[in-house]
Protein backbone atom coordinates (compact mmCIF):
# COMPACT_ATOMS: atom_id res chain seq x y z
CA UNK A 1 57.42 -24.90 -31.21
CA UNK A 2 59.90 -23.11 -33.12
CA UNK A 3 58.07 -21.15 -36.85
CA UNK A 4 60.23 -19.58 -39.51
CA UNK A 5 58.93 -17.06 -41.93
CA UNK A 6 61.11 -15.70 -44.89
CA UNK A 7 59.98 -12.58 -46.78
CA UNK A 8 57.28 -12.17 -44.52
CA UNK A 9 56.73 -8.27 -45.03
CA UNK A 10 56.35 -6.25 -48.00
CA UNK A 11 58.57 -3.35 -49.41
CA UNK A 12 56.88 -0.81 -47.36
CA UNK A 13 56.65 -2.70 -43.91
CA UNK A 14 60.49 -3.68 -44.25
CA UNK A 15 60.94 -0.14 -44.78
CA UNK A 16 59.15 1.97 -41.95
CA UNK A 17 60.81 -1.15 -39.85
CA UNK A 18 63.93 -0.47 -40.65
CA UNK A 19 63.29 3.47 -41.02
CA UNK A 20 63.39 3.00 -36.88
CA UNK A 21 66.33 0.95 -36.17
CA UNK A 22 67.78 3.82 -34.41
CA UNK A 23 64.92 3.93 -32.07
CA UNK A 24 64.91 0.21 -31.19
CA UNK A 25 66.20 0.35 -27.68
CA UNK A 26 69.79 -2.21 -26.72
CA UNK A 27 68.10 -2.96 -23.11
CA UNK A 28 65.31 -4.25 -22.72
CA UNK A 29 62.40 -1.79 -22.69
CA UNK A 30 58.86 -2.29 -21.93
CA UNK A 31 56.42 -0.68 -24.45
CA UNK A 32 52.39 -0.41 -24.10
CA UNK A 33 49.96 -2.36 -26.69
CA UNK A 34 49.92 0.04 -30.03
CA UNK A 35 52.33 2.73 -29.05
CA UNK A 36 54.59 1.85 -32.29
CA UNK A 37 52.75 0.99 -35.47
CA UNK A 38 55.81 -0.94 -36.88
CA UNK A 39 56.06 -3.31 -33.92
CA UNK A 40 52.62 -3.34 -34.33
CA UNK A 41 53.02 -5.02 -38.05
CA UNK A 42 55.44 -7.93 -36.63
CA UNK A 43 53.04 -8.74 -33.79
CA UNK A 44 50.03 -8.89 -36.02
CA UNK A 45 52.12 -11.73 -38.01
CA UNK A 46 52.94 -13.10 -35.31
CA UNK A 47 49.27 -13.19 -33.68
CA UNK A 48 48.74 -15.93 -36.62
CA UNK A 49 50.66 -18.22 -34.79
CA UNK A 50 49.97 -17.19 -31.10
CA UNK A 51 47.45 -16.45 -28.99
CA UNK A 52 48.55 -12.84 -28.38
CA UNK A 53 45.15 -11.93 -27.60
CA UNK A 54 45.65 -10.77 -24.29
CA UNK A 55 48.40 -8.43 -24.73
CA UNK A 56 48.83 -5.62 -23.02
CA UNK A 57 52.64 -4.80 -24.44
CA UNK A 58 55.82 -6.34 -24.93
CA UNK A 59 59.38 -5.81 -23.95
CA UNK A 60 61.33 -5.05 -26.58
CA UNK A 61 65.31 -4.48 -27.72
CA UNK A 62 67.53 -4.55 -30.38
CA UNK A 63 70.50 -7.14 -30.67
CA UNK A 64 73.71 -6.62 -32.02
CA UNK A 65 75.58 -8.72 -29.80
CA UNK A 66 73.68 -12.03 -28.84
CA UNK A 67 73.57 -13.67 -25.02
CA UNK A 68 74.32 -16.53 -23.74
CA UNK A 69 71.87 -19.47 -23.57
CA UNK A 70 68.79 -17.97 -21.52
CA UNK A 71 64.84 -18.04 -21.05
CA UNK A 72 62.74 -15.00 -21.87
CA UNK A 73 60.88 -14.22 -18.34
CA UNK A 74 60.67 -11.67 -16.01
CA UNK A 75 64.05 -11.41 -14.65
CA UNK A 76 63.11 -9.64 -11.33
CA UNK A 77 60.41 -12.06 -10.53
CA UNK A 78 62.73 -14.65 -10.50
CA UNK A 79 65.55 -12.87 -8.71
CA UNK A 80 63.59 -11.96 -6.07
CA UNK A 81 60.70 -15.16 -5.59
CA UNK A 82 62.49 -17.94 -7.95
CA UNK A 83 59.33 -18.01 -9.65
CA UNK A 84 59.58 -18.52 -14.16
CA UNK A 85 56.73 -16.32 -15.38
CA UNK A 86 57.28 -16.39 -19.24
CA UNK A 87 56.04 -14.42 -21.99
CA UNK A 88 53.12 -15.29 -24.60
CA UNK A 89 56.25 -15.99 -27.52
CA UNK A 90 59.42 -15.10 -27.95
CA UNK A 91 59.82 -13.14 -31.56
CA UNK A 92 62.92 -12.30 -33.20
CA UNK A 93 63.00 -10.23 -36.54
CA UNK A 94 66.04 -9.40 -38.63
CA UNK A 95 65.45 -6.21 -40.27
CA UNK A 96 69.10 -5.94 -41.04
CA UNK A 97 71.49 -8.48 -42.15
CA UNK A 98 74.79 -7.36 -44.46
CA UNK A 99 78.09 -9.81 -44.88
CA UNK A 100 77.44 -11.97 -41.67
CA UNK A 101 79.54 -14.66 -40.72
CA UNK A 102 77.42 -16.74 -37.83
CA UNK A 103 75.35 -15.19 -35.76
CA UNK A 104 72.78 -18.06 -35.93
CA UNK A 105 69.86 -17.99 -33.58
CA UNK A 106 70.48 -21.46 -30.96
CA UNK A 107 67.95 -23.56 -29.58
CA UNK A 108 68.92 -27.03 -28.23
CA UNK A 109 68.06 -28.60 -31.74
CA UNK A 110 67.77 -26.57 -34.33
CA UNK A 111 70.27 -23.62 -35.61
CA UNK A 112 68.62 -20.32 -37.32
CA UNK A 113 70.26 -18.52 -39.87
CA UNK A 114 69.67 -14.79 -39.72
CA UNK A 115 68.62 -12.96 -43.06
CA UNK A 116 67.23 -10.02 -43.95
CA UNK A 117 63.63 -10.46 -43.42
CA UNK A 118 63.28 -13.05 -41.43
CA UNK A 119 60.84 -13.69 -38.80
CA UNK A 120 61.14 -16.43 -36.11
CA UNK A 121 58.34 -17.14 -33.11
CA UNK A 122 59.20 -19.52 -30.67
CA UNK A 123 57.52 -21.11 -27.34
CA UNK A 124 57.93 -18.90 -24.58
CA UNK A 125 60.31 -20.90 -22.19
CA UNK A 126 62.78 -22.18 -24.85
CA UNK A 127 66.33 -21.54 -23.90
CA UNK A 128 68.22 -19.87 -26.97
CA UNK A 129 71.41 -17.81 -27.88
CA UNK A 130 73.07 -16.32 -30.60
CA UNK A 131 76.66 -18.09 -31.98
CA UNK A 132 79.49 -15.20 -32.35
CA UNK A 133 79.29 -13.59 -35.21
CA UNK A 134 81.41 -10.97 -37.30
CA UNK A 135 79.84 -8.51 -40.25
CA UNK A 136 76.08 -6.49 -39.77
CA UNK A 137 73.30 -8.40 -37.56
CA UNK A 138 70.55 -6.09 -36.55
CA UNK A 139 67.71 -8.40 -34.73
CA UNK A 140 64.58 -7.28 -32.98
CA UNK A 141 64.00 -9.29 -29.67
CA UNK A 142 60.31 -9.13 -29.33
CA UNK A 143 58.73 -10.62 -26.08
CA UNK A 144 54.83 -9.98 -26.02
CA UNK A 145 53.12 -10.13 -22.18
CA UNK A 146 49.42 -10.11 -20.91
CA UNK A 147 50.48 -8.93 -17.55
CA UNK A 148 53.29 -6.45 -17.21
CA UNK A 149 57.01 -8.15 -15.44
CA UNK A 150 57.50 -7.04 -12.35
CA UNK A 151 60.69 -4.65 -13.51
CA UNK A 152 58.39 -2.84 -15.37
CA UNK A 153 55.52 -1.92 -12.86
């Protein structure tokens, strides 16, 4: 399951997002349930959608430069057992978009378009990657857990 929201957050939530761009970490960092309000605002939309119930925090970085075709899961878990533990959804937001030439979101069928705004939630354990790209593309790579990967503990 792969949902696409355009304009989904008002002048002032767009702004305290993007008011902490320079906080948004490149690696992946793990951050506990409510300790930043404007995460909090995308996984409240994104609660709508999924069962993020159980959430106890979320790993969390920003993309400027998009991977190769992956899985979100706990990396170390699988390193070390060969065991796939995934995460509730995979969220990406794009708080910043300016004179971008690709840089579409990949899944195996469907290409996303990044604009400013734009909020996409898919199924945990759907590969993805981001096409090359040349111009601004700011993304927020948003992976919500109910028990904390193993990297993290």
């Amino acid at each position: 399951m792969i949902i696409i929201i355009d304009d989904v957050f008002n002048e002032n939530d767009i702004n305290l997002i993007r008011e902490n761009i320079p906080v948004y970490p490149t690696n992946d960092t793990w951050f506990d349930k409510g300790k930043n309000n404007f995460i909090d605002i995308i996984i409240d939309q994104c609660s709508k959608y999924f069962d993020l119930s159980g959430i106890i925090g979320y790993e969390m970085h920003k993309n400027i430069i998009g991977p190769d075709y992956h899985q979100d899961k706990d990396e170390l878990l699988f390193l070390t057992k060969g065991i796939k533990s995934f995460p509730l959804c995979g969220i990406v937001y794009y708080p910043l978009i300016e004179n971008l030439s690709g840089g579409e979101l990949k899944f195996e069928n469907l290409s996303v378009k990044p604009i400013n705004n734009r909020l996409v939630i898919f199924s945990p354990s759907l590969p993805h990657m981001v096409n090359p790209h040349k111009g601004t593309r700011i993304s927020l790579g948003i992976n919500p857990w109910n028990s904390k990967p193993l990297a993290y503990r």
